[in-house]
Protein backbone atom coordinates (compact mmCIF):
# COMPACT_ATOMS: atom_id res chain seq x y z
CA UNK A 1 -22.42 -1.24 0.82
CA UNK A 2 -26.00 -1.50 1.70
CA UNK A 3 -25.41 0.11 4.78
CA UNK A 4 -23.72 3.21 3.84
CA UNK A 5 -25.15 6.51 3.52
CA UNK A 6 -27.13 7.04 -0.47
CA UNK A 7 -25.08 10.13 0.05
CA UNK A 8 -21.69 8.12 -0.09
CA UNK A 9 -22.90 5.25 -2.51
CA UNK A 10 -23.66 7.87 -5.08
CA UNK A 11 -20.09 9.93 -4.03
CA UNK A 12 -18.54 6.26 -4.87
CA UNK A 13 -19.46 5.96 -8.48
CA UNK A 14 -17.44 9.44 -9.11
CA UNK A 15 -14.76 9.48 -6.46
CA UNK A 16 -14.33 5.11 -6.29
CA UNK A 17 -11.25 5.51 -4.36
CA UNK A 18 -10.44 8.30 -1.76
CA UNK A 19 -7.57 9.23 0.65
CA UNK A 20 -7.12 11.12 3.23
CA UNK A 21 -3.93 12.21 5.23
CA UNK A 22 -4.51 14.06 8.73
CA UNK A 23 -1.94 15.35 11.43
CA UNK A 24 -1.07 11.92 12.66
CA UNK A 25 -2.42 8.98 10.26
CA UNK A 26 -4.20 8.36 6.64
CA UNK A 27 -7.56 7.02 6.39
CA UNK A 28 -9.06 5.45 2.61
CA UNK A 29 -11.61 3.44 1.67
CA UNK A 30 -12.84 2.05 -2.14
CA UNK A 31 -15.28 -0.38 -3.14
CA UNK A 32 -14.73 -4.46 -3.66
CA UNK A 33 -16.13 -7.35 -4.23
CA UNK A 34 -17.63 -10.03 -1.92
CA UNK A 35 -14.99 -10.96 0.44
CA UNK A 36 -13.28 -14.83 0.26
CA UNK A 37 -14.10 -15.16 4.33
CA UNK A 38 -17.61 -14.45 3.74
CA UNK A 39 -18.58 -17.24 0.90
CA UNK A 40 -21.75 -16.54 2.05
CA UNK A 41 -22.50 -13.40 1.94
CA UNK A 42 -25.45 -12.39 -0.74
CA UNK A 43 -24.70 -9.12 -1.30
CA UNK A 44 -21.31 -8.91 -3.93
CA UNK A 45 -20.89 -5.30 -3.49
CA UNK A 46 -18.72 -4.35 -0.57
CA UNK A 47 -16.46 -1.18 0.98
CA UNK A 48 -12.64 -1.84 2.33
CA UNK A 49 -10.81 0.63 3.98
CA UNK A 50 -7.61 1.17 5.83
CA UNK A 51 -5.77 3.23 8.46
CA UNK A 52 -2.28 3.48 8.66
CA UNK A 53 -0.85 5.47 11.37
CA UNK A 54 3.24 5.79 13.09
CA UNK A 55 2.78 3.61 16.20
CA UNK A 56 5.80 3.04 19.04
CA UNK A 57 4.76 0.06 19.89
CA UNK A 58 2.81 -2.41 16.86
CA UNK A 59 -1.06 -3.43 18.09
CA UNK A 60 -1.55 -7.08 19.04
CA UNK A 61 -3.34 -8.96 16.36
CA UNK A 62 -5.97 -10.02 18.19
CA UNK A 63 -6.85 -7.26 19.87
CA UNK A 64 -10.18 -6.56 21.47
CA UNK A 65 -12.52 -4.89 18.52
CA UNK A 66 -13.90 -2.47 21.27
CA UNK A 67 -10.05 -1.14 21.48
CA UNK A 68 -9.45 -1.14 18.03
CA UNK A 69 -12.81 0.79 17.44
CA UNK A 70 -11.98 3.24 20.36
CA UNK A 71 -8.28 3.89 18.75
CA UNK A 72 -9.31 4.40 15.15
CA UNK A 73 -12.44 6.53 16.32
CA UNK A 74 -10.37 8.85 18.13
CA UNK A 75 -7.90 9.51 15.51
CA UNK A 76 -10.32 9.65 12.41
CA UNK A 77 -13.63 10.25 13.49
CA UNK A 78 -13.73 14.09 13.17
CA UNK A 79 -12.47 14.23 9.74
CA UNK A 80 -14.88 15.41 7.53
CA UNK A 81 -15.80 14.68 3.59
CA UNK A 82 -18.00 15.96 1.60
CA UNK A 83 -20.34 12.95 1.19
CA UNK A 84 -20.83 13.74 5.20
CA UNK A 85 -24.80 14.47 6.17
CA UNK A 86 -26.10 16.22 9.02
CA UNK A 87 -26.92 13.04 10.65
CA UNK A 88 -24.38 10.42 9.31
CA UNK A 89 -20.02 11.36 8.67
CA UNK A 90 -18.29 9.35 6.62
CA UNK A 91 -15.70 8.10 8.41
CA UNK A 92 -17.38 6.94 11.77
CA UNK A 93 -20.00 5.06 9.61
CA UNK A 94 -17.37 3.24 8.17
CA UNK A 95 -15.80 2.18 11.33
CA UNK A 96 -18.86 1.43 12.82
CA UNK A 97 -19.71 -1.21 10.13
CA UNK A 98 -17.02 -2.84 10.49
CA UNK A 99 -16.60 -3.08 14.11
CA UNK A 100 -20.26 -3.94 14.37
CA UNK A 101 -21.40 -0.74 16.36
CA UNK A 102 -24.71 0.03 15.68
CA UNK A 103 -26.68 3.47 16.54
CA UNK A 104 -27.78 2.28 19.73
CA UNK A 105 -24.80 1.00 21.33
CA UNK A 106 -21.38 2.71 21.89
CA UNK A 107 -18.89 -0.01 20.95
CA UNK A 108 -19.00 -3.50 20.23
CA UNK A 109 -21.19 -6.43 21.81
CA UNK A 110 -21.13 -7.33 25.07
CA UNK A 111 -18.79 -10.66 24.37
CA UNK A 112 -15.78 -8.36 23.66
CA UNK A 113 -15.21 -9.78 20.25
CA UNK A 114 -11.28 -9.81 19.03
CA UNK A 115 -10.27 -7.92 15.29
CA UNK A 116 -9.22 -10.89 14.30
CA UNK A 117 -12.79 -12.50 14.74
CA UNK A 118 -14.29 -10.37 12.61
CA UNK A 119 -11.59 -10.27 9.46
CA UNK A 120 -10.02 -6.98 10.61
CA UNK A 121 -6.54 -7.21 9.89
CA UNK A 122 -3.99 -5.90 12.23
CA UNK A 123 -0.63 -5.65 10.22
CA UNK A 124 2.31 -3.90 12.19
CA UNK A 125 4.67 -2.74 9.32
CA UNK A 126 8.15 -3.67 9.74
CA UNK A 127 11.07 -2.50 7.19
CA UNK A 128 13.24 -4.76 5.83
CA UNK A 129 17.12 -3.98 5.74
CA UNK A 130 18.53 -3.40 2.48
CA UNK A 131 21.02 -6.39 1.41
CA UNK A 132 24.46 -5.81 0.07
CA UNK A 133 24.11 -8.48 -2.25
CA UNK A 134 21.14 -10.34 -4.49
CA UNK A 135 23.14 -13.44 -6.35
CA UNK A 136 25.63 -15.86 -5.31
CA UNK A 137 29.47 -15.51 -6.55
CA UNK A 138 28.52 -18.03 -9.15
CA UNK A 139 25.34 -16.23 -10.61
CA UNK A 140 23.68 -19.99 -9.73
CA UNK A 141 21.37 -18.34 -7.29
CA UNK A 142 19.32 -15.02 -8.20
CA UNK A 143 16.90 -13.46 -6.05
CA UNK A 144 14.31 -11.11 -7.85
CA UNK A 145 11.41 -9.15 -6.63
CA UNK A 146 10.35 -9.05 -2.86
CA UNK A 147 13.12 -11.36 -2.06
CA UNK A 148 15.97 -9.41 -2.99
CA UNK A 149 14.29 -6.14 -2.04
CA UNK A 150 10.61 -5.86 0.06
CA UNK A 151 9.14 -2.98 -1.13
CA UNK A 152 6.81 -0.99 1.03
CA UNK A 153 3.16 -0.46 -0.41
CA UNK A 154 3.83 3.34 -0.42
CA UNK A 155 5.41 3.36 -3.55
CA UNK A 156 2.86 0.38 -5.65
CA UNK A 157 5.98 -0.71 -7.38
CA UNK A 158 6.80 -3.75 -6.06
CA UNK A 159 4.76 -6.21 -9.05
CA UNK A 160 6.64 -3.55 -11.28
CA UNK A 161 10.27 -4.09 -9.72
CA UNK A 162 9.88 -8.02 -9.76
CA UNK A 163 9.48 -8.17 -13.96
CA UNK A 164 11.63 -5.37 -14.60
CA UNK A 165 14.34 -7.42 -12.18
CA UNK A 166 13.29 -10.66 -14.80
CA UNK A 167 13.14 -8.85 -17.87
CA UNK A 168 16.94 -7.19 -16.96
CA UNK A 169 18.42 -11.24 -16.06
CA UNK A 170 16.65 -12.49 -19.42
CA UNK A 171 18.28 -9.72 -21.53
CA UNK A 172 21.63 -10.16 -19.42
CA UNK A 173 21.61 -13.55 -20.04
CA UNK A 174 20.67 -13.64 -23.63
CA UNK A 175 23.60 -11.43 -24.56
CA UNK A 176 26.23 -13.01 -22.44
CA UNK A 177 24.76 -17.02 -23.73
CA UNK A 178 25.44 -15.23 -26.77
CA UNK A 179 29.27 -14.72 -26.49
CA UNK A 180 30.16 -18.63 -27.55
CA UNK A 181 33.29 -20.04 -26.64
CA UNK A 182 34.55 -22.99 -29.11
CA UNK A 183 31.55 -23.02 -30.52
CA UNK A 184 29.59 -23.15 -27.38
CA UNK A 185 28.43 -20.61 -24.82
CA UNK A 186 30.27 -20.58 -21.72
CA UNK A 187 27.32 -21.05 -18.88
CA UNK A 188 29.57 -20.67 -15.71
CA UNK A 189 31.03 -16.74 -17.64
CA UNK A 190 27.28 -16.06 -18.61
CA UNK A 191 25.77 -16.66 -14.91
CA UNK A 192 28.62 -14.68 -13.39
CA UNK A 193 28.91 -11.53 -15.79
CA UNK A 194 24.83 -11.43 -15.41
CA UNK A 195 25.00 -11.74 -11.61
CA UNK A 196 27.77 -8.63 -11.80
CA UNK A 197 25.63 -6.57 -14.39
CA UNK A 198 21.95 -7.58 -12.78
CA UNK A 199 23.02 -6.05 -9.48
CA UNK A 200 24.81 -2.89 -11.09
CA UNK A 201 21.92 -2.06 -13.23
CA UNK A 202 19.14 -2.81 -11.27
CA UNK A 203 19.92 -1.92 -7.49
CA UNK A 204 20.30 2.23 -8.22
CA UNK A 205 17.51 2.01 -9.37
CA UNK A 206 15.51 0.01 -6.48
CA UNK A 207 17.44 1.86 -4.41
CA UNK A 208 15.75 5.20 -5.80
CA UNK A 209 12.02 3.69 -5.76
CA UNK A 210 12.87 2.33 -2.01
CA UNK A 211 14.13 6.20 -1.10
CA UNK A 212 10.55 7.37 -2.60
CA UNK A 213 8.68 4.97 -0.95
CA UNK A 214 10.13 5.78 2.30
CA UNK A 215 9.60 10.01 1.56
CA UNK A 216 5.84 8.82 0.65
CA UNK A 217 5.24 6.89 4.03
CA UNK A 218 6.81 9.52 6.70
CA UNK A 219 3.94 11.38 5.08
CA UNK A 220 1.45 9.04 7.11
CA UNK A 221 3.81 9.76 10.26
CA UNK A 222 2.87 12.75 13.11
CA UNK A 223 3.10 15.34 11.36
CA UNK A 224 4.22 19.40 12.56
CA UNK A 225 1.81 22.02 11.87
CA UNK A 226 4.13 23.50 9.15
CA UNK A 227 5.32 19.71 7.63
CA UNK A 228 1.12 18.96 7.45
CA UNK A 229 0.64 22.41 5.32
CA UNK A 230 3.61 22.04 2.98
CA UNK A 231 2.01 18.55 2.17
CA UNK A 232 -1.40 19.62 1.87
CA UNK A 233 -0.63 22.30 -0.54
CA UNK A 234 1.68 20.25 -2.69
CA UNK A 235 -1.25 17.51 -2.79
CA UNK A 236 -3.69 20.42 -3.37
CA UNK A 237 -1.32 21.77 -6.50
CA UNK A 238 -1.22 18.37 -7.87
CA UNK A 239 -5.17 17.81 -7.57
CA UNK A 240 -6.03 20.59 -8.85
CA UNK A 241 -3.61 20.74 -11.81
CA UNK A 242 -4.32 20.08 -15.72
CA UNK A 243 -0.66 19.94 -16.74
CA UNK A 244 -0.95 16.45 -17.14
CA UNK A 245 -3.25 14.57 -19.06
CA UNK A 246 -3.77 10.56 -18.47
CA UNK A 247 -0.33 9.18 -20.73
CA UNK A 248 2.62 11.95 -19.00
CA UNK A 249 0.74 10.73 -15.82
CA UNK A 250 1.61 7.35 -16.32
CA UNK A 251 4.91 8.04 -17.90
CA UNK A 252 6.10 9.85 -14.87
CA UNK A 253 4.98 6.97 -12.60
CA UNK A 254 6.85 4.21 -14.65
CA UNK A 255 9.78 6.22 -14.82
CA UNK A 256 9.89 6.37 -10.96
């Protein structure tokens, strides 16, 4: 953090977390604590960021920083803030840090360092297929959460979709254990009839949070001149809007 503009260290204590979509990617950055690969480090107060961007083919891993500093300057390096100066923008500074460019050189040391060697993660995102089914026949074998259904970080639902997939077996179960047969419940009925009524109840409704998430990250994709407007105004409406105080906000996002 130390190295950032005062400009930007003073813009992060009333705008901590900012995003940015463009024609053809989305750029953020927040602050964070000392990172766990740098026990080291003295300083606790840190900056991550991210780019995601469509890609044809994924980056390797461990490619060379220089490339990875050349790619990610070229596609957000002009984008402007307003915590830019005359002499330092935002967004190059960033990437600069963390591909250790300083002002007097124009990319990375002379060893040709990989991402990987300095803790910049390189994550191709792949989608998983949607499965027909979550149980066994028998109700013996439940999957819940990321196993049954991976869930894209576009939507920040997945922690949310893995308890309300527990909470909906627990209540299935309770009520079916409930149904006693001779005096006792009848396990093998229970675990069947809550495998049937887990998957009806709860896979609509992943289905419709997987449908967002998907709407949410074509909006990171290349983007036409008109698609880039309609989005910009919609996130402009919903910026600038009072309609919703803190509590409808968060309504609205658990009901998703």
């Amino acid at each position: 953090m130390s190295s950032l503009t005062q400009e930007l260290r003073d813009g992060l204590k009333k705008d901590p977390v900012t995003m940015t979509f463009g024609p053809d990617g989305f750029f953020g950055y927040a602050p964070c604590t000392k990172s766990a690969l740098e026990p080291s480090a003295k300083d606790d107060n840190y900056i991550m960021w991210w780019s995601t961007y469509e890609a044809e083919q994924p980056p390797a891993r461990d490619m060379s920083l220089a490339d990875l500093h050349s790619q990610l300057i070229n596609r957000h390096g002009s984008w402007k803030l307003p915590y830019d100066t005359r002499d330092s923008a935002v967004y190059p500074s960033i990437l600069n840090i963390a591909c250790g460019v300083t002002k007097d050189e124009k990319m990375p040391s002379a060893h040709k360092p990989t991402a990987a060697e300095r803790n910049v993660l390189v994550l191709p995102r792949y989608i998983t297929p949607r499965l027909p089914s979550w149980c066994t026949p028998s109700g013996r074998i439940i999957l819940i959460g990321d196993a049954a259904h991976a869930m894209p970080p576009d939507s920040g639902q997945g922690v949310s979709c893995a308890v309300e997939d527990g909470l909906a077996i627990g209540i299935l179960l309770e009520h079916y254990l409930s149904k006693k047969s001779d005096g006792a419940p009848d396990l093998a009925n229970a675990l069947e009839n809550t495998r049937k009524g887990y998957e009806t109840v709860r896979m609509p409704r992943v289905g419709m949070i997987l449908d967002m998430a998907k709407r949410m990250g074509n909006q990171k994709k290349k983007q036409t001149w008109f698609q880039e407007k309609v989005r910009d105004c919609f996130m402009w409406v919903l910026c600038e809007s009072h309609l919703f105080n803190t509590q409808e906000t968060l309504f609205c996002w658990y009901k998703f």
